[in-house]
C-alpha atoms as a PDB file:
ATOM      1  CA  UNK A   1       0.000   0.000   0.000  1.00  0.00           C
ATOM      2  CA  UNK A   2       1.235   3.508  -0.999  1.00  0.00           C
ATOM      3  CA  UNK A   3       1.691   6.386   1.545  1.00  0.00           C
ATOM      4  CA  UNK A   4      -1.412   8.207  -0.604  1.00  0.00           C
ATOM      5  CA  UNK A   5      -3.306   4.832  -0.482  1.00  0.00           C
ATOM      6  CA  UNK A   6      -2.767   4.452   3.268  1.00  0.00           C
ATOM      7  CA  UNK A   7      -3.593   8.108   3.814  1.00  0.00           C
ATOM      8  CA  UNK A   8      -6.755   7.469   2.175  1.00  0.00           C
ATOM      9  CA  UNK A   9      -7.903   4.113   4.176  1.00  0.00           C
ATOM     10  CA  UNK A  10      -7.144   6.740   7.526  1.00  0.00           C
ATOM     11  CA  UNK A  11      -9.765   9.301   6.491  1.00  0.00           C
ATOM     12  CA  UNK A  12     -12.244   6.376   4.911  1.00  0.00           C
ATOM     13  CA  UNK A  13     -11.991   4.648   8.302  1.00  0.00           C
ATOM     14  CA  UNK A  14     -12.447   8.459  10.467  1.00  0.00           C
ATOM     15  CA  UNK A  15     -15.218   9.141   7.777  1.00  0.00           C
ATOM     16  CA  UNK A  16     -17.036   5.790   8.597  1.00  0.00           C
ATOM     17  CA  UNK A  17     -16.383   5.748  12.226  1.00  0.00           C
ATOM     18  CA  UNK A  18     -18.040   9.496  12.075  1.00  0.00           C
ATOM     19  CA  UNK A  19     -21.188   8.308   9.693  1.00  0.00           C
ATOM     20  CA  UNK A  20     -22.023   5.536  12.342  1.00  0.00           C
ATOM     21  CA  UNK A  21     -21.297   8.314  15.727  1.00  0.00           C
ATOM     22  CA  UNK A  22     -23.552  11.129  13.749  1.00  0.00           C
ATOM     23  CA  UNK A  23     -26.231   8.025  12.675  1.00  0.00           C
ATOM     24  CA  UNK A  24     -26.819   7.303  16.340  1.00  0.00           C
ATOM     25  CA  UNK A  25     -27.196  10.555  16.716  1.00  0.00           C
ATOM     26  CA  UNK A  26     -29.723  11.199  14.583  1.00  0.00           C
ATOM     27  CA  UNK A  27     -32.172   8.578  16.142  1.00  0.00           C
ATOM     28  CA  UNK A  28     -31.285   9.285  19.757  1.00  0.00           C
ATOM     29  CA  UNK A  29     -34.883  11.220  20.895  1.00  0.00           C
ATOM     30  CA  UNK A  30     -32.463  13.245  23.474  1.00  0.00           C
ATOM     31  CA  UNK A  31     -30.552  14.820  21.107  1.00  0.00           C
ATOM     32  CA  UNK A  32     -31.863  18.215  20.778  1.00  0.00           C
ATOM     33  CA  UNK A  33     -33.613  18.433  17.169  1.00  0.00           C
ATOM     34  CA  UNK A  34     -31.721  20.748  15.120  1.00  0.00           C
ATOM     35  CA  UNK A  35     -28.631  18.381  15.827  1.00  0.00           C
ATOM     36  CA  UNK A  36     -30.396  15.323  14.705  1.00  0.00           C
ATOM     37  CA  UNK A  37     -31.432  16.958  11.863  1.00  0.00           C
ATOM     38  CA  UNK A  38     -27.691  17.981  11.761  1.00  0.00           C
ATOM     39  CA  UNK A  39     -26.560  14.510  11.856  1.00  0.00           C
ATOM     40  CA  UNK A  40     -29.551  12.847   9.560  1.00  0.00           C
ATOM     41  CA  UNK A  41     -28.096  15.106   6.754  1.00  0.00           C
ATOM     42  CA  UNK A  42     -24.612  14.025   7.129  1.00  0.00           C
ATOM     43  CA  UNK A  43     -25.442  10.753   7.309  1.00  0.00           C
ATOM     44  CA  UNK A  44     -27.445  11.115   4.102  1.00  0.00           C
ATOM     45  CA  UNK A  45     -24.434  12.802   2.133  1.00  0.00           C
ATOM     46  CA  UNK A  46     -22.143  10.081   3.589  1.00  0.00           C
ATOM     47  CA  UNK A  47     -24.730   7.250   2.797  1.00  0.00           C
ATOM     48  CA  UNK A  48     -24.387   8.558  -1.408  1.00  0.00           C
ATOM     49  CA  UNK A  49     -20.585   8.465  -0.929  1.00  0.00           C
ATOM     50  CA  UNK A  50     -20.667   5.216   0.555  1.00  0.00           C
ATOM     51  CA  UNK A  51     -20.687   2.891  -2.769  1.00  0.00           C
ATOM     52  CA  UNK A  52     -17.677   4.350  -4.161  1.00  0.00           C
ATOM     53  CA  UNK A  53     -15.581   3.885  -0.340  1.00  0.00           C
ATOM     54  CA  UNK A  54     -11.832   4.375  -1.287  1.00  0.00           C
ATOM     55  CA  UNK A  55     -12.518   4.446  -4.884  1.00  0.00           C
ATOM     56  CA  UNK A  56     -14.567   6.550  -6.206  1.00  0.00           C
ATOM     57  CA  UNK A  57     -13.749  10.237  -8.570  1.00  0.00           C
ATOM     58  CA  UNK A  58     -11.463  13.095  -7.752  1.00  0.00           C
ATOM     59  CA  UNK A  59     -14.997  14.729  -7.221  1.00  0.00           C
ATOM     60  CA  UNK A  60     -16.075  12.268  -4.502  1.00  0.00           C
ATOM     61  CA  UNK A  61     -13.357  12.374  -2.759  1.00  0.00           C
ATOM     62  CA  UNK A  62     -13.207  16.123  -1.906  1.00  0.00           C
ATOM     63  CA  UNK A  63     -17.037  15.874  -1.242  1.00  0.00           C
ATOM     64  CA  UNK A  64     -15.744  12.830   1.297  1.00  0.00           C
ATOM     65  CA  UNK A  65     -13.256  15.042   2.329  1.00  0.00           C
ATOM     66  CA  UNK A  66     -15.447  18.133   2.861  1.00  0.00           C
ATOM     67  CA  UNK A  67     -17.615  15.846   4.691  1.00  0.00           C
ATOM     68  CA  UNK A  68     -15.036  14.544   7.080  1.00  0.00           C
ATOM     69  CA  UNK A  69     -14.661  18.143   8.109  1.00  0.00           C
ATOM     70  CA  UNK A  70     -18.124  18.963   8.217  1.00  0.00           C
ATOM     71  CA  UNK A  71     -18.401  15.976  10.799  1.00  0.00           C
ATOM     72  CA  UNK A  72     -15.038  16.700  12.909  1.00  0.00           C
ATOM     73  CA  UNK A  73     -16.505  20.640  13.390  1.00  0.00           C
ATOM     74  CA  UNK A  74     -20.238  19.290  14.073  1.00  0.00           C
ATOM     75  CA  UNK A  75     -19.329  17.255  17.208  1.00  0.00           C
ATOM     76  CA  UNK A  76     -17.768  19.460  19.795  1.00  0.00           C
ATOM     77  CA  UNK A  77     -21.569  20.542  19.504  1.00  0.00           C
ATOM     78  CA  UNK A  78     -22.570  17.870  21.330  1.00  0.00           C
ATOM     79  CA  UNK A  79     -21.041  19.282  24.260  1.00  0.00           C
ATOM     80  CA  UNK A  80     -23.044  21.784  24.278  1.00  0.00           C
ATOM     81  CA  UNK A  81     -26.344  19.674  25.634  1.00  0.00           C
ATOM     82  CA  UNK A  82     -26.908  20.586  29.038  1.00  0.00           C
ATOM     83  CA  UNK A  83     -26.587  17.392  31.191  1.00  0.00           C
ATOM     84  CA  UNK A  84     -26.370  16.411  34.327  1.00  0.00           C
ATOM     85  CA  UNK A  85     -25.160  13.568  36.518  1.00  0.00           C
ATOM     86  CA  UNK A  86     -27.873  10.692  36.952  1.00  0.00           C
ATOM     87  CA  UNK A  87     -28.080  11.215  40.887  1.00  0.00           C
ATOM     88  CA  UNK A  88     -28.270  14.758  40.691  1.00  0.00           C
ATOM     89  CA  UNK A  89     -28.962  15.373  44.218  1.00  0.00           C
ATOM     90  CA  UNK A  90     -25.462  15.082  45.295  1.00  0.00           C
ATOM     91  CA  UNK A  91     -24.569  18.633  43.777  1.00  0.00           C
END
């Protein structure tokens, strides 16, 4: 495998790992809903790339690149979400 080749298995495997973490996402009901809407659309966009995975055009694979990003920058969001600990009453 080829440093480029091996570059490109990283960012498929990130890019997967990040399509399944933003899927459960989007059907979590305590997710606030303009991040599962958030998430539904990414996983939609990644669900078109996913036929051509490591193979597909020079177009693809800046839209799977653009992607990536879009997914890295979406979940420090999560963050965000108020929560608290399960046995609150010890605060």
């Amino acid at each position: 495998m080829t440093s480029g080749e091996a570059r490109n298995a990283i960012k498929v495997m990130v890019l997967s790992d990040l399509g399944a973490i933003c899927q459960k996402l989007a059907e979590r009901s305590a997710v606030p809903p303009s991040l599962r809407e958030q998430a539904a659309q990414m996983v939609e966009e990644f669900n078109t790339l996913l036929p051509d995975r490591g193979k597909g055009t020079a177009p693809e694979h800046f839209m799977g690149e653009q992607l990536l990003i879009q997914m890295a920058r979406f979940l420090p969001r999560i963050v965000e979400v108020q929560s608290w600990p399960a046995d609150s009453s010890k605060l």
